[in-house]
C-alpha atoms as a PDB file:
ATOM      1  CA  UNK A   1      10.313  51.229 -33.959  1.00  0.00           C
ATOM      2  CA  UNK A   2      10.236  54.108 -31.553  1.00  0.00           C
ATOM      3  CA  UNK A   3       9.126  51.852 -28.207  1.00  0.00           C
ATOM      4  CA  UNK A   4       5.411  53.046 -28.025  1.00  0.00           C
ATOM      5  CA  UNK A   5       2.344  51.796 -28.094  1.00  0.00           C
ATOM      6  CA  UNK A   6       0.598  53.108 -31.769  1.00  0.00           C
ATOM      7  CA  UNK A   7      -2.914  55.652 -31.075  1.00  0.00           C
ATOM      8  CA  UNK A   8      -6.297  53.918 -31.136  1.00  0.00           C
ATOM      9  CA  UNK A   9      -8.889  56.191 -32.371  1.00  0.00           C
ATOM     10  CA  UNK A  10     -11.408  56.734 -30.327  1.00  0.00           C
ATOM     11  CA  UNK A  11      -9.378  55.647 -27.351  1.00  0.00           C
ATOM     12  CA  UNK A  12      -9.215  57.588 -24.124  1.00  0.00           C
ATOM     13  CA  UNK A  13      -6.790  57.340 -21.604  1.00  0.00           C
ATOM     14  CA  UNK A  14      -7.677  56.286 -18.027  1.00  0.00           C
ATOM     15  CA  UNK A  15      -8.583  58.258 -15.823  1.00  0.00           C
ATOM     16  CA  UNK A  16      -6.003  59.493 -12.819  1.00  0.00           C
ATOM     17  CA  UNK A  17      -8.710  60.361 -10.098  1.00  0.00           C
ATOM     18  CA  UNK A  18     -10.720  56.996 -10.285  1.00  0.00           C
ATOM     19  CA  UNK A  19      -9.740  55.604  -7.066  1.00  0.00           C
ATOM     20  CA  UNK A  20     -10.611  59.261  -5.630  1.00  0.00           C
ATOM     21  CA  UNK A  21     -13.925  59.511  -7.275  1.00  0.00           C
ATOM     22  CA  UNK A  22     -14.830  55.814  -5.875  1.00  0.00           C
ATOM     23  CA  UNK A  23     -13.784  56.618  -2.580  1.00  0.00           C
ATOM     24  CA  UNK A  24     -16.076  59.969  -2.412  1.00  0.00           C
ATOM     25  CA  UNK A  25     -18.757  57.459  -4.107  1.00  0.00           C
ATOM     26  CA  UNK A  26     -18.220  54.520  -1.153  1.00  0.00           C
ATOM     27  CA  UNK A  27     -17.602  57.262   1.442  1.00  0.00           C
ATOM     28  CA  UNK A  28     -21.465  59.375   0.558  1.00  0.00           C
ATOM     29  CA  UNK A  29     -22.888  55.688   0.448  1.00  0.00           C
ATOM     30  CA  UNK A  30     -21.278  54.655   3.740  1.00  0.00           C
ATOM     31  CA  UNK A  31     -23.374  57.597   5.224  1.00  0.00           C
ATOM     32  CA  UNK A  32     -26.241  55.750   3.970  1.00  0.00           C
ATOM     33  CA  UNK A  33     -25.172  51.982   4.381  1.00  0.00           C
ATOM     34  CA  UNK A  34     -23.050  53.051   7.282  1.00  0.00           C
ATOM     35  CA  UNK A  35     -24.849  49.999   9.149  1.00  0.00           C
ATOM     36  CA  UNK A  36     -23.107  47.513   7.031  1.00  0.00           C
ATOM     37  CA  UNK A  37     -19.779  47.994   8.529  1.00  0.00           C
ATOM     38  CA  UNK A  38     -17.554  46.856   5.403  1.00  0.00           C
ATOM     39  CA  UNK A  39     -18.867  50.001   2.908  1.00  0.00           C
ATOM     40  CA  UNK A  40     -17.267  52.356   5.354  1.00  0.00           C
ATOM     41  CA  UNK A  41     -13.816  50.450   5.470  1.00  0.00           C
ATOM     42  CA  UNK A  42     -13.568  49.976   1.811  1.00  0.00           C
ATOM     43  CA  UNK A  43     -14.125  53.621   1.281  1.00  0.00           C
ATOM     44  CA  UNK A  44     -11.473  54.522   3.589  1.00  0.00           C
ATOM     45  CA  UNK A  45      -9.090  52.394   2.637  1.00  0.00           C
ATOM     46  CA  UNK A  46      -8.995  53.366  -0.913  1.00  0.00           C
ATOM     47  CA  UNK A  47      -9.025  56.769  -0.120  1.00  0.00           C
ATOM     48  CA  UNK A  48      -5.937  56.247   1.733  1.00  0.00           C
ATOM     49  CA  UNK A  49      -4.499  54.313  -1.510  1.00  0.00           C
ATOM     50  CA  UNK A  50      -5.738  57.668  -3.711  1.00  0.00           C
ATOM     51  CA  UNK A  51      -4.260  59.715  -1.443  1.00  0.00           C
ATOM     52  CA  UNK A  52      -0.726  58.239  -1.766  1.00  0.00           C
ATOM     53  CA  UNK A  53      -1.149  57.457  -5.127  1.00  0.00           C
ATOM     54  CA  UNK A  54      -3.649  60.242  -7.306  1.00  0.00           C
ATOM     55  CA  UNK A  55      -2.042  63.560  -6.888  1.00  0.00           C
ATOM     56  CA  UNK A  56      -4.297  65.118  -9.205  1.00  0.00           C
ATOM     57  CA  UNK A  57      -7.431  63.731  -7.179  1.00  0.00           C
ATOM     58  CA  UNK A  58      -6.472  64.334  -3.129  1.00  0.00           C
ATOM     59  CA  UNK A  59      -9.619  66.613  -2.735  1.00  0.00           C
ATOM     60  CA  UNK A  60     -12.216  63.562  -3.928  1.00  0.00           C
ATOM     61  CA  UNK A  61     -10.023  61.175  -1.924  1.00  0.00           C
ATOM     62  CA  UNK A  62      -9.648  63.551   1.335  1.00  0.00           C
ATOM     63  CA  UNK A  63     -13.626  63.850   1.078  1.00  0.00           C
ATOM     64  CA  UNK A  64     -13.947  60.260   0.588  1.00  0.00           C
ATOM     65  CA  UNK A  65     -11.530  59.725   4.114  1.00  0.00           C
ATOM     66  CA  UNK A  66     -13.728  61.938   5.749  1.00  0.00           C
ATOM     67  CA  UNK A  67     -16.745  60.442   4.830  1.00  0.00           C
ATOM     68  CA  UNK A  68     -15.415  56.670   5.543  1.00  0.00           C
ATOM     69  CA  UNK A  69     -14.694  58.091   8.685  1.00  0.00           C
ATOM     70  CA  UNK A  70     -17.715  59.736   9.632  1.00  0.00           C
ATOM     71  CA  UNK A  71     -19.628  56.858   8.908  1.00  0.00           C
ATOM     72  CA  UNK A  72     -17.416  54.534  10.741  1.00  0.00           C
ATOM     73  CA  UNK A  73     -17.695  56.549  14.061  1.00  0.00           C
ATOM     74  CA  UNK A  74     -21.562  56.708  13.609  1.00  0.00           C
ATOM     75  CA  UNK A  75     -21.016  52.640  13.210  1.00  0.00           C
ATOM     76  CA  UNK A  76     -18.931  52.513  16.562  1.00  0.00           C
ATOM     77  CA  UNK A  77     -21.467  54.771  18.467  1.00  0.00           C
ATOM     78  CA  UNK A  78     -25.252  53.650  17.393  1.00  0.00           C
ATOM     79  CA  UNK A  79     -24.783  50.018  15.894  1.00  0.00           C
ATOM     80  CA  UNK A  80     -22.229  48.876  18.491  1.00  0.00           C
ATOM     81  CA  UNK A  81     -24.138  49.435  21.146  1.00  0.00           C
ATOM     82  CA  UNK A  82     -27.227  48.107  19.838  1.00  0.00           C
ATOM     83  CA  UNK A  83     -25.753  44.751  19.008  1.00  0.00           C
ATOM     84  CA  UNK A  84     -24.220  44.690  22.097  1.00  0.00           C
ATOM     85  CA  UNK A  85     -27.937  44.943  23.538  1.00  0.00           C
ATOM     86  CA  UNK A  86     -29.269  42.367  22.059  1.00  0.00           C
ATOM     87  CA  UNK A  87     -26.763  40.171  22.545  1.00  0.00           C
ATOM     88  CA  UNK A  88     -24.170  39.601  19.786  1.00  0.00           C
ATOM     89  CA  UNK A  89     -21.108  40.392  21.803  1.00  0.00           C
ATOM     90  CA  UNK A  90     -17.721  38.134  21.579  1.00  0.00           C
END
């Protein structure tokens, strides 16, 4: 026995920029769903995880930061106020 695993026909390895390509995913739907202020943080945190981890996929996970991040300030500067208006502040 040589120590590997045998070929499956058909089979295809995994992919190496899937955590990038779901961060640029969660980070254009945070610019939708920005208002629901977990999206955002999900994006960005694994684009930071892709971007330690997915060499071959730091664009997709830079644009996914970026987005995350954009979304997140939007968050802090139109929804925070507003509930702080109407009266949901700690």
């Amino acid at each position: 026995m040589s120590g590997t695993l045998p070929e499956i026909p058909g089979a295809t390895p995994p992919d190496p920029k899937l955590k990038s390509m779901w961060s640029l995913g969660i980070g254009a739907a945070s610019l939708v769903l920005g208002f629901v202020f977990l999206v955002p943080v999900i994006g960005l945190i694994l684009g930071i995880v892709a971007l330690r981890t997915e060499p071959e996929g730091q664009r997709l996970a830079f644009g996914g930061v970026v987005l995350s991040v954009v979304a997140l300030i939007t968050w802090a500067v139109f929804v925070g106020p507003i509930l702080e208006l109407i009266g949901f502040s700690g």
